[in-house]
PDB file of N, CA and C in Angstrom:
ATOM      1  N   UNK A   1     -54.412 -28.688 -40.195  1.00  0.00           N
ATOM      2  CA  UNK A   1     -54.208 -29.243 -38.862  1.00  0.00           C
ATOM      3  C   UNK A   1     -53.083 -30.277 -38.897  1.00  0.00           C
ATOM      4  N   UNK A   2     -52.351 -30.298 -37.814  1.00  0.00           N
ATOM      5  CA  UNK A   2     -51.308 -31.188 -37.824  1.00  0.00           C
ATOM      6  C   UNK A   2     -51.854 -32.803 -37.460  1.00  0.00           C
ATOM      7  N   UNK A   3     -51.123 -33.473 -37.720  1.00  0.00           N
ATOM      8  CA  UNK A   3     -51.074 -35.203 -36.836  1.00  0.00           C
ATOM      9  C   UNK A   3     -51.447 -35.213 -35.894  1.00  0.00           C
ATOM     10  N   UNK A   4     -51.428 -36.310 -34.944  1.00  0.00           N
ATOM     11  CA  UNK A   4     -51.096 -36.083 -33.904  1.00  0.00           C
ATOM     12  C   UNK A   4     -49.320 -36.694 -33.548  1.00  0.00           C
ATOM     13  N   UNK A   5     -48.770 -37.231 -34.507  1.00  0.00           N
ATOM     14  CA  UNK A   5     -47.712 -37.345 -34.760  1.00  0.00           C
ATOM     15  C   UNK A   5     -46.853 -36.087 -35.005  1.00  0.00           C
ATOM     16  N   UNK A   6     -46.709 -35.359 -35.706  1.00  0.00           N
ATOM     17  CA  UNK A   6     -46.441 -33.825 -35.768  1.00  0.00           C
ATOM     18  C   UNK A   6     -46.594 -33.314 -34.865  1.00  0.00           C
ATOM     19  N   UNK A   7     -47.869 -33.005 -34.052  1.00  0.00           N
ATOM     20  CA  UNK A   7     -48.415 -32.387 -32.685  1.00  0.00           C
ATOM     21  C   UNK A   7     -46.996 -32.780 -31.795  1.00  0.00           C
ATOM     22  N   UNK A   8     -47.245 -33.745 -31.604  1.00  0.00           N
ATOM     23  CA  UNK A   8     -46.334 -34.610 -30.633  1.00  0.00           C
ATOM     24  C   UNK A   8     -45.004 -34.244 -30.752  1.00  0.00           C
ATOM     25  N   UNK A   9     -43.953 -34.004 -32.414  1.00  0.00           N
ATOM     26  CA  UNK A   9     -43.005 -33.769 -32.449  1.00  0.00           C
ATOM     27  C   UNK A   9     -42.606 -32.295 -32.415  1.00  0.00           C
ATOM     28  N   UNK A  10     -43.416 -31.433 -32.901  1.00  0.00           N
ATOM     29  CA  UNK A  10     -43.843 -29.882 -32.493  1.00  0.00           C
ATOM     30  C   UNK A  10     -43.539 -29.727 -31.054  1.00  0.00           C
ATOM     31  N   UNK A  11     -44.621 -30.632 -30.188  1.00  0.00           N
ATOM     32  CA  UNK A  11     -44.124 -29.958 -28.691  1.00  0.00           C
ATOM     33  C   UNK A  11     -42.737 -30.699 -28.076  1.00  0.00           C
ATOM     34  N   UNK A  12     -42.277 -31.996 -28.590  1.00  0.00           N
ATOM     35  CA  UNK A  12     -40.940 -32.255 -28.431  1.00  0.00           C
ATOM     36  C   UNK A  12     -39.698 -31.368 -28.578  1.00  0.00           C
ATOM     37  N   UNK A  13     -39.830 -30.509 -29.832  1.00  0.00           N
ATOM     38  CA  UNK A  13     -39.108 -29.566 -30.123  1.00  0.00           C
ATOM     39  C   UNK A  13     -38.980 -28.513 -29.289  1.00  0.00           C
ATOM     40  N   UNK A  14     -40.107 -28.097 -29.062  1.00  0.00           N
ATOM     41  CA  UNK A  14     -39.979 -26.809 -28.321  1.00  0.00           C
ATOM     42  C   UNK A  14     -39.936 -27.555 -26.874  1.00  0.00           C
ATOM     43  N   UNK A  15     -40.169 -28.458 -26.063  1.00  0.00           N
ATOM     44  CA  UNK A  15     -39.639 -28.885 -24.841  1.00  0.00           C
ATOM     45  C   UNK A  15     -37.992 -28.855 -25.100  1.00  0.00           C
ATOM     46  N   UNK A  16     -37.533 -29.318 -26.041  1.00  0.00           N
ATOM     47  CA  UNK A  16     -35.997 -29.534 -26.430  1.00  0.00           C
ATOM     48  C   UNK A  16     -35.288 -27.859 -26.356  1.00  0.00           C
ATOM     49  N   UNK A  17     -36.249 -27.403 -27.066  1.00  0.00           N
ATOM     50  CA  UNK A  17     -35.724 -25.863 -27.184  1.00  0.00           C
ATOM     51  C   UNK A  17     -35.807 -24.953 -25.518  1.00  0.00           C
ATOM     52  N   UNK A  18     -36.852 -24.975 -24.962  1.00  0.00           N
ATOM     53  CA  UNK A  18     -36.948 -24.930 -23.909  1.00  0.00           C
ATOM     54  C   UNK A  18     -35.906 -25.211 -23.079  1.00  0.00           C
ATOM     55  N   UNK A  19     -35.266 -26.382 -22.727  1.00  0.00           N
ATOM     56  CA  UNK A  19     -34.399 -26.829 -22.032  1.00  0.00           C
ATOM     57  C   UNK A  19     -33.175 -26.529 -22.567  1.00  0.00           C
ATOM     58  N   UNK A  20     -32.984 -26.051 -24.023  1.00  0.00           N
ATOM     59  CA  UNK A  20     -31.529 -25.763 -24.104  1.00  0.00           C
ATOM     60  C   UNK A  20     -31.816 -24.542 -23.950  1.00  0.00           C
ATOM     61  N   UNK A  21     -32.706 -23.525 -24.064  1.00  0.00           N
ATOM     62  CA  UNK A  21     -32.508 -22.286 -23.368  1.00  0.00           C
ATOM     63  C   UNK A  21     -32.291 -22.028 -22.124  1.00  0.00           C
ATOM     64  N   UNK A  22     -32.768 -22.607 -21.235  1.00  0.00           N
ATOM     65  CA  UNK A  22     -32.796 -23.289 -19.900  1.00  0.00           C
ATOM     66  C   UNK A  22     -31.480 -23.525 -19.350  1.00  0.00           C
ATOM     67  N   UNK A  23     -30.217 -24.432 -20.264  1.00  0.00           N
ATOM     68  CA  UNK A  23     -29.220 -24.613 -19.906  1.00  0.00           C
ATOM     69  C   UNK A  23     -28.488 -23.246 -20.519  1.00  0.00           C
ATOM     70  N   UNK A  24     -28.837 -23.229 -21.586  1.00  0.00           N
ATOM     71  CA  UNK A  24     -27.450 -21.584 -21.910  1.00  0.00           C
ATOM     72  C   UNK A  24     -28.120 -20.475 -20.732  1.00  0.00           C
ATOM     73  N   UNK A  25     -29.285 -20.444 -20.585  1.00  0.00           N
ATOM     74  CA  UNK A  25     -29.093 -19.516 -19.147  1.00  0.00           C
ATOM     75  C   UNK A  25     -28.436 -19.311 -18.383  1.00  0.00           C
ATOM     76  N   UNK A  26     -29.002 -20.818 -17.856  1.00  0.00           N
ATOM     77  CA  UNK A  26     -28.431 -21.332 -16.494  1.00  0.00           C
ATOM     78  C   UNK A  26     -26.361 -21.455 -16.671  1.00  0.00           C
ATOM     79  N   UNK A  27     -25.983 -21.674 -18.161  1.00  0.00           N
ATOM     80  CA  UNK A  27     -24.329 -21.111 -18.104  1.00  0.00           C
ATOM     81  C   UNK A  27     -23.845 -19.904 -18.377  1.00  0.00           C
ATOM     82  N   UNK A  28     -24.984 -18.999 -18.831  1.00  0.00           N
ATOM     83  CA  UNK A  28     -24.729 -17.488 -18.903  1.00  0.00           C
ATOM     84  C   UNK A  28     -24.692 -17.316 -17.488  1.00  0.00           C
ATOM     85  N   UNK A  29     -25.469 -17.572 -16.511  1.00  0.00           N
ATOM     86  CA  UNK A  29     -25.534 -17.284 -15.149  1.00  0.00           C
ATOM     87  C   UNK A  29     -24.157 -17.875 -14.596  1.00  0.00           C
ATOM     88  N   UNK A  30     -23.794 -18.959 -14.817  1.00  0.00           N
ATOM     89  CA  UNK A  30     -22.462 -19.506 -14.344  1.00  0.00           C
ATOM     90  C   UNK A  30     -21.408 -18.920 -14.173  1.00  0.00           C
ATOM     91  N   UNK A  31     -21.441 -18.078 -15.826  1.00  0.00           N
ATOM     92  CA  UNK A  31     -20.381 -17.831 -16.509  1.00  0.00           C
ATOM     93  C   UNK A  31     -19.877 -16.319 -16.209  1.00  0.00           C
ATOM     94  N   UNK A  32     -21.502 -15.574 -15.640  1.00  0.00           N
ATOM     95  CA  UNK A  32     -21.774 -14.427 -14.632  1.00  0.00           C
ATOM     96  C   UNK A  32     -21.365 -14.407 -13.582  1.00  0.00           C
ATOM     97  N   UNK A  33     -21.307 -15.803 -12.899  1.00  0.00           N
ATOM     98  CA  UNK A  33     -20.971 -15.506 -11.258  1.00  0.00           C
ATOM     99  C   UNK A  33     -19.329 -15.778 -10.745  1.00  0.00           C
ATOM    100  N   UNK A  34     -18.846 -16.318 -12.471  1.00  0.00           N
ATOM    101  CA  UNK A  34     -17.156 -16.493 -12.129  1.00  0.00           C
ATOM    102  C   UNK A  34     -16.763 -15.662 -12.586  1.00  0.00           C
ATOM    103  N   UNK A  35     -17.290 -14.713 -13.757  1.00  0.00           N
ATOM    104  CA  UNK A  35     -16.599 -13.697 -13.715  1.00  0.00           C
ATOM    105  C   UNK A  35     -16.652 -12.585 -12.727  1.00  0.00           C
ATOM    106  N   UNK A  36     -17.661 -12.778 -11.866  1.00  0.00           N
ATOM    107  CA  UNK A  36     -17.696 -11.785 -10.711  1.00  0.00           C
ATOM    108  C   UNK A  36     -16.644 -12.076  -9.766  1.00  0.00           C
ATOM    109  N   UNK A  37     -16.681 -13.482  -9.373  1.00  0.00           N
ATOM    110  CA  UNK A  37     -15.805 -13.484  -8.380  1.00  0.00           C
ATOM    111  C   UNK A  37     -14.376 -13.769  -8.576  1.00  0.00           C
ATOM    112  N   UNK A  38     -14.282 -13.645  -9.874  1.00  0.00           N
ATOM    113  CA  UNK A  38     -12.580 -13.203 -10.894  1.00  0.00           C
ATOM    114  C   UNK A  38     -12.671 -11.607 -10.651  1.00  0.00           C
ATOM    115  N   UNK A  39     -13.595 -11.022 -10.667  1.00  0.00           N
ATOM    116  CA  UNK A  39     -13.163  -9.806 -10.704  1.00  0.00           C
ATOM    117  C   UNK A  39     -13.005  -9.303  -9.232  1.00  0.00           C
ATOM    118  N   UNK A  40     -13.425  -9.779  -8.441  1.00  0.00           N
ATOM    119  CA  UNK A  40     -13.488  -9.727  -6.726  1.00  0.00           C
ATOM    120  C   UNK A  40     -12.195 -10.196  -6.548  1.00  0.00           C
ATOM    121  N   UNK A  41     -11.590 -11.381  -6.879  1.00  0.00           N
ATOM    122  CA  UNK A  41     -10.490 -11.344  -6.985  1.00  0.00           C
ATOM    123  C   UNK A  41      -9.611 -10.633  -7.135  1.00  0.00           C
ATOM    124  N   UNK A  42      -9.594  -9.944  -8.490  1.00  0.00           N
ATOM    125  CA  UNK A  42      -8.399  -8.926  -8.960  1.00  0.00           C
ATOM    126  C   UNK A  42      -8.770  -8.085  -8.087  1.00  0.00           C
ATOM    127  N   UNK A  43      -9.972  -7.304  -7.671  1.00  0.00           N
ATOM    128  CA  UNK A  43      -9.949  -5.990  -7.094  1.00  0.00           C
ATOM    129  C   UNK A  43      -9.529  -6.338  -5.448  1.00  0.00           C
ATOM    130  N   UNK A  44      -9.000  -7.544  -4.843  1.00  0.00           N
ATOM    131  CA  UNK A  44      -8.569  -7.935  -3.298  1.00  0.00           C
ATOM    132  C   UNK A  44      -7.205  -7.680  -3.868  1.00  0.00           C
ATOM    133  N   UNK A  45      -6.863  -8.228  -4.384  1.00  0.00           N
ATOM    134  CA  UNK A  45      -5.077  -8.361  -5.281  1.00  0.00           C
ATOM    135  C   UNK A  45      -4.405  -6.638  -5.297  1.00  0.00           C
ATOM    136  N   UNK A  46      -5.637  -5.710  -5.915  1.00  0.00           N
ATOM    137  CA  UNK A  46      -5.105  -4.907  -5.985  1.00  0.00           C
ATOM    138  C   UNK A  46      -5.680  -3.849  -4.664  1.00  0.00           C
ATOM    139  N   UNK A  47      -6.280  -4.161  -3.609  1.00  0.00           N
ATOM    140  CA  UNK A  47      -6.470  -3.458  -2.676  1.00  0.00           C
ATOM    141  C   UNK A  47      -4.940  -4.137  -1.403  1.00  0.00           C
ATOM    142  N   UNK A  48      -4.517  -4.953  -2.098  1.00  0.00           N
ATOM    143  CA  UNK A  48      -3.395  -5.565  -1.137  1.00  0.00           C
ATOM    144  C   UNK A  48      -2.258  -5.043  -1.702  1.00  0.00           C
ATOM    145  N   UNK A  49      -2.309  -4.479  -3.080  1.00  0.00           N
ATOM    146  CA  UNK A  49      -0.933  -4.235  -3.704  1.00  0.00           C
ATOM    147  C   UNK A  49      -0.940  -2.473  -3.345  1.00  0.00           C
ATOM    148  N   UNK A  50      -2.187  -1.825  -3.134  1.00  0.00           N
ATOM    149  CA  UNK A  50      -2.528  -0.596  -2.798  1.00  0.00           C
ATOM    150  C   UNK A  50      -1.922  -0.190  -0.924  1.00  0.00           C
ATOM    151  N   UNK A  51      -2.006  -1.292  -0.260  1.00  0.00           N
ATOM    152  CA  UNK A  51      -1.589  -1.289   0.739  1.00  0.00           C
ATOM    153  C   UNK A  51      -0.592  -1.241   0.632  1.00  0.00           C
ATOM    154  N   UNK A  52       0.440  -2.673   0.475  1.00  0.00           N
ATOM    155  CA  UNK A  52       1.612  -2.534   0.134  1.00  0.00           C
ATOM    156  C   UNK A  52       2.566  -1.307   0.052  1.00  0.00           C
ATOM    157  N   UNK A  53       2.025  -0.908  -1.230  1.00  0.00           N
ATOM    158  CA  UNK A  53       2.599   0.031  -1.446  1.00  0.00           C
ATOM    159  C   UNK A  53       2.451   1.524  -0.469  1.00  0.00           C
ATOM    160  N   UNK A  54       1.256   1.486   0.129  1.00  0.00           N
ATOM    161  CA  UNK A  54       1.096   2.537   1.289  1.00  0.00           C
ATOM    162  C   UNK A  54       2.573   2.580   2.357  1.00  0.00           C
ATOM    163  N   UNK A  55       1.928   1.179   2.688  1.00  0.00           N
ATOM    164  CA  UNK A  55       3.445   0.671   4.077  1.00  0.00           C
ATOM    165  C   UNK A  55       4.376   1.022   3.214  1.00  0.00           C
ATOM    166  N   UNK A  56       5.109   0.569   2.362  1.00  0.00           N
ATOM    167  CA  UNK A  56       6.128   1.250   2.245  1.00  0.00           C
ATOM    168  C   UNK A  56       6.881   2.466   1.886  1.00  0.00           C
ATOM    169  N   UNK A  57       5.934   2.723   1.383  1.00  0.00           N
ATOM    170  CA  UNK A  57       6.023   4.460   1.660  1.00  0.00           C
ATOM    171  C   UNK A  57       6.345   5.389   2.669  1.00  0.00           C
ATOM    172  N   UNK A  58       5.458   4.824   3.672  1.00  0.00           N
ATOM    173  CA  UNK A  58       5.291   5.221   4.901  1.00  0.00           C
ATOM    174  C   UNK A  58       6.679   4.814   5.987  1.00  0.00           C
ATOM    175  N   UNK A  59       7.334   3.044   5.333  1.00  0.00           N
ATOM    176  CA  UNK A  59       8.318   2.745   5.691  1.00  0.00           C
ATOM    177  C   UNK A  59       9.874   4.167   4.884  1.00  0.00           C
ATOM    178  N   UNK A  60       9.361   4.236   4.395  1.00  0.00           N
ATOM    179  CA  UNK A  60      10.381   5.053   3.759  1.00  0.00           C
ATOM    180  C   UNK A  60      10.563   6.886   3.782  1.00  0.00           C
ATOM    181  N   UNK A  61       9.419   7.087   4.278  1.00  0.00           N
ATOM    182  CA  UNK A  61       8.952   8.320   5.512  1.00  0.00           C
ATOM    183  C   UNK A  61       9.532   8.516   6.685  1.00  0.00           C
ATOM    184  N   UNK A  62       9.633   7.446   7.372  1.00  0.00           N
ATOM    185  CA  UNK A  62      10.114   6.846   8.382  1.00  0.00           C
ATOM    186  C   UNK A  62      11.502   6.880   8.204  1.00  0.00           C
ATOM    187  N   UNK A  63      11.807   6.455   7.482  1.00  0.00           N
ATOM    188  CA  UNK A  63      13.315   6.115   7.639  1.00  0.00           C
ATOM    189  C   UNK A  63      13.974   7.374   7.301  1.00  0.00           C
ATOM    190  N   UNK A  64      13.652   8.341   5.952  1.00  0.00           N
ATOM    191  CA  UNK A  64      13.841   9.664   6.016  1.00  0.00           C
ATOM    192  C   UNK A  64      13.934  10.378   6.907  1.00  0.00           C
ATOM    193  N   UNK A  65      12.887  10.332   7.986  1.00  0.00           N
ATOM    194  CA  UNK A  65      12.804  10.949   9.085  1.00  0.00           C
ATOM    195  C   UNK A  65      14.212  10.915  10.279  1.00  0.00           C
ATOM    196  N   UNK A  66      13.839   9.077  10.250  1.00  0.00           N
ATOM    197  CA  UNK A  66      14.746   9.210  10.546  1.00  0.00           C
ATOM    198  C   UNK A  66      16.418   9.820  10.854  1.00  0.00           C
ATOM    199  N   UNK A  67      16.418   9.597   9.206  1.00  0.00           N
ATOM    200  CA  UNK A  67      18.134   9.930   8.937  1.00  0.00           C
ATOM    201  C   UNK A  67      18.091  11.054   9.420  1.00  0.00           C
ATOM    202  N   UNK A  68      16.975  12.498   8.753  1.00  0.00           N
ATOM    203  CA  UNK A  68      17.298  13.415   9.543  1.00  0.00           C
ATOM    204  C   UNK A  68      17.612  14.223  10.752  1.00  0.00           C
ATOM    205  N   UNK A  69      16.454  13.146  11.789  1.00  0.00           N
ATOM    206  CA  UNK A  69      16.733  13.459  12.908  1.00  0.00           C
ATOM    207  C   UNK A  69      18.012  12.951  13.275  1.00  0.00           C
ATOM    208  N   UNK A  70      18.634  12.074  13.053  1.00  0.00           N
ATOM    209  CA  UNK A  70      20.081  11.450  12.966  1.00  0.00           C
ATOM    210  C   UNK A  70      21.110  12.941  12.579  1.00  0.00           C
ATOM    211  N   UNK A  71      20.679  13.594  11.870  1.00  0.00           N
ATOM    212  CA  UNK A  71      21.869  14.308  11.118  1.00  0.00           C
ATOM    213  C   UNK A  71      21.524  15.947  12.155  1.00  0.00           C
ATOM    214  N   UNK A  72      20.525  16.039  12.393  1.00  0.00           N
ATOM    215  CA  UNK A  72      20.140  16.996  13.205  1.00  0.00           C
ATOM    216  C   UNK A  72      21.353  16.867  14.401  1.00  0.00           C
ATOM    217  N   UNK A  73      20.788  15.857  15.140  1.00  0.00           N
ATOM    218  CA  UNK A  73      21.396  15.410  16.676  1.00  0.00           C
ATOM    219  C   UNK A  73      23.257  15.148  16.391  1.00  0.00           C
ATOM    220  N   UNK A  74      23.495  14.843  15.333  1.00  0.00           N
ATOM    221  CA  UNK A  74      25.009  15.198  15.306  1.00  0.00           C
ATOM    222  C   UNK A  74      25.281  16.801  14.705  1.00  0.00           C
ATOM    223  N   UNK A  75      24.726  16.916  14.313  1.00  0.00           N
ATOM    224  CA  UNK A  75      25.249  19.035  13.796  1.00  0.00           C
ATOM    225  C   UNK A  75      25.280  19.251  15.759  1.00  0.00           C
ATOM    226  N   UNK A  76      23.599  19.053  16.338  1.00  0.00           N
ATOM    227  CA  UNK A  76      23.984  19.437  17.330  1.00  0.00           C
ATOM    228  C   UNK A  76      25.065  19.090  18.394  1.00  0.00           C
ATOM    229  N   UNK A  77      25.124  18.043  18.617  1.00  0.00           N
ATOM    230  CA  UNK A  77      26.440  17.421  19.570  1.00  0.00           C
ATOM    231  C   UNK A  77      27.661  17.616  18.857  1.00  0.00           C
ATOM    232  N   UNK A  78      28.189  18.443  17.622  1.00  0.00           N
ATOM    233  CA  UNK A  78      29.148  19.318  17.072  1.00  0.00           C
ATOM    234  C   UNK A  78      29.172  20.582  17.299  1.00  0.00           C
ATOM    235  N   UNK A  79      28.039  20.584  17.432  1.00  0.00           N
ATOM    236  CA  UNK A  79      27.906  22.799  18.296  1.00  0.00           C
ATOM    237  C   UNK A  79      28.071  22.720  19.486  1.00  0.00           C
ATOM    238  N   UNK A  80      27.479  21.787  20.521  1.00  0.00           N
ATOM    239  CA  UNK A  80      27.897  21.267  21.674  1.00  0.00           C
ATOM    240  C   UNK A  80      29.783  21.278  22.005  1.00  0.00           C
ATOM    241  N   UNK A  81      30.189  20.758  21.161  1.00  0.00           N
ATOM    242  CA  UNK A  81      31.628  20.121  21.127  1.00  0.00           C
ATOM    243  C   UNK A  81      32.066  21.782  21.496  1.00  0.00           C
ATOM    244  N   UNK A  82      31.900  22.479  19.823  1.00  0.00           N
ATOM    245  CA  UNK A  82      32.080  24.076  19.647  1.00  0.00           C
ATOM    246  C   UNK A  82      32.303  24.709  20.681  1.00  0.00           C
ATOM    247  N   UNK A  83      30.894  24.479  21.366  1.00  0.00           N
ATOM    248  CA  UNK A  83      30.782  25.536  22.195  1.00  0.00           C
ATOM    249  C   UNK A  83      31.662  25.135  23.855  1.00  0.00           C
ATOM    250  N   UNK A  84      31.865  23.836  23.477  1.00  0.00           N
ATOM    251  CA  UNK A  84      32.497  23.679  25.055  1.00  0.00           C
ATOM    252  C   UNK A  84      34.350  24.375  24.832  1.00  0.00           C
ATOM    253  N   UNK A  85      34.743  23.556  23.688  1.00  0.00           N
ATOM    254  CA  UNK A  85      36.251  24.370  23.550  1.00  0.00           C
ATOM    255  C   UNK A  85      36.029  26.103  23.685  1.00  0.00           C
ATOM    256  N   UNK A  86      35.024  26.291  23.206  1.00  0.00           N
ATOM    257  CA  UNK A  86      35.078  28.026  22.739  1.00  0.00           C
ATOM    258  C   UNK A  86      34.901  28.502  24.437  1.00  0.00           C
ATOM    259  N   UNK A  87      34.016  27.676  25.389  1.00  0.00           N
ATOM    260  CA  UNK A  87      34.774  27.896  26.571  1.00  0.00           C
ATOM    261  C   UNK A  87      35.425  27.592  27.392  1.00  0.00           C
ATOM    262  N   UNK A  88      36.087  26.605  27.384  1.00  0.00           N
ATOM    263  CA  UNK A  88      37.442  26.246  27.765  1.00  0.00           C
ATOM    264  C   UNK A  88      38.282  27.301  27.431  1.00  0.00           C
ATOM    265  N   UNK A  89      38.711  27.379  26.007  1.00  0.00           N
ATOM    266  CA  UNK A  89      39.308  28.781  25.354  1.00  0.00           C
ATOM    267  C   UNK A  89      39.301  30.124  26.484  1.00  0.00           C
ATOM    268  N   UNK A  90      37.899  30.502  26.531  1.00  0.00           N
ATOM    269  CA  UNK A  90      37.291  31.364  27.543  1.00  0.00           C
ATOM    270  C   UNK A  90      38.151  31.127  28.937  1.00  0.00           C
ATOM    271  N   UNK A  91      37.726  30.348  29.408  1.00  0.00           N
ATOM    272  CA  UNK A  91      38.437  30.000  30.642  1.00  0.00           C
ATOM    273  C   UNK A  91      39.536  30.472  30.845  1.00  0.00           C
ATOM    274  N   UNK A  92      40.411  29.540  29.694  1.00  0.00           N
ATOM    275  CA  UNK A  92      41.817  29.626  29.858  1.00  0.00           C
ATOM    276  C   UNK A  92      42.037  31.372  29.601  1.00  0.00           C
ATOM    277  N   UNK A  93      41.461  31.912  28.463  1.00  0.00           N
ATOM    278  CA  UNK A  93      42.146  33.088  28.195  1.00  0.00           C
ATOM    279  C   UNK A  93      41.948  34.191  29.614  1.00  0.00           C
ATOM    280  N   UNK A  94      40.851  33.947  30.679  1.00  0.00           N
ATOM    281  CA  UNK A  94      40.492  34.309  31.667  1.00  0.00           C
ATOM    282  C   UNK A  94      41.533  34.049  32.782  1.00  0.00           C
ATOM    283  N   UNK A  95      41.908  33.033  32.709  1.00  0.00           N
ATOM    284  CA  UNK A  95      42.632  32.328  34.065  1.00  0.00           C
ATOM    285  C   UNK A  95      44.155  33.413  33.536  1.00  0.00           C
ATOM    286  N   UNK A  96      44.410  33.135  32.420  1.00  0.00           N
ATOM    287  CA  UNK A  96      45.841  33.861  31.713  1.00  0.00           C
ATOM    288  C   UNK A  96      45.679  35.294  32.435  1.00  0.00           C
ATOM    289  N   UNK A  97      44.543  35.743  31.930  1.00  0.00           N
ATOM    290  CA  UNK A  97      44.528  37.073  32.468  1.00  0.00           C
ATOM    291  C   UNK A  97      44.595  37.507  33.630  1.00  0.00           C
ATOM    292  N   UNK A  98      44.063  36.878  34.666  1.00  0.00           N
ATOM    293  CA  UNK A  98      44.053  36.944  36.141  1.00  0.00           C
ATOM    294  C   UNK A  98      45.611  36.785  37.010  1.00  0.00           C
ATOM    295  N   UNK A  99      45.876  35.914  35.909  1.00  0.00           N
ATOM    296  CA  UNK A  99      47.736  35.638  36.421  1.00  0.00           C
ATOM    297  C   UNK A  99      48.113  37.004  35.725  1.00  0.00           C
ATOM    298  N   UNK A 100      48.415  37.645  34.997  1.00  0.00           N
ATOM    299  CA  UNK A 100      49.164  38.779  34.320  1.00  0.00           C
ATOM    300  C   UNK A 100      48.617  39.347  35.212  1.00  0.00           C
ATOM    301  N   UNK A 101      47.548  39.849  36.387  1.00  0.00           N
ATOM    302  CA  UNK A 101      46.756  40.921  37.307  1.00  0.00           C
ATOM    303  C   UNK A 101      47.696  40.265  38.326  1.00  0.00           C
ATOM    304  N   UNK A 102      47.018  39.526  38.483  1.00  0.00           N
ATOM    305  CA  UNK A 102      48.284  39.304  39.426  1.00  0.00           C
ATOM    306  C   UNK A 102      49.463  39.131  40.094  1.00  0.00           C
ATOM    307  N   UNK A 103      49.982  39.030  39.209  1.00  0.00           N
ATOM    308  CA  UNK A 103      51.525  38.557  38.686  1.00  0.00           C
ATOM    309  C   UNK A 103      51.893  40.850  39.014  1.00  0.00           C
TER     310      UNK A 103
END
């Protein structure tokens, strides 16, 4: 059987032990909830860099588009051009002819 001196330092110990288990918990838990919200972090960082990169993509879709419709609308207002000399041409070679009939 122990003391009651021993007794006494026996349950000191394990109150001591107790409470430092108590605290490494309680900083395992700490140490749990910052790395969560470190990792909540990175995963906002990279749902913003995921965007990012969407828009500009999309900016650059866009602007492709653009150019082409750009390059479209001048071929056409060059066939336009084409086609107005080719009848003018017409015209004239018409009007020529009507004078030689008549003439």
């Amino acid at each position: 059987p122990l003391s009651k001196q021993e007794a006494a330092q026996l349950r000191a110990r394990e109150r001591e032990a107790r409470e430092m288990a108590a605290r490494a918990t309680k900083l395992a838990v700490q140490q749990q909830r910052q790395q969560a919200k470190e990792a909540e972090r990175l995963l906002r960082e990279q749902a913003k860099a995921a965007e990012r990169l969407a828009r500009d993509e999309a900016k650059r879709q866009l602007k492709e588009e653009a150019r082409r419709l750009k390059e479209a609308e001048r071929r056409l207002r060059e066939e336009a051009k084409a086609e107005e000399r080719e009848a003018r041409e017409v015209t004239r070679c018409l009007l020529d002819l009507l004078r030689v009939v008549e003439a």
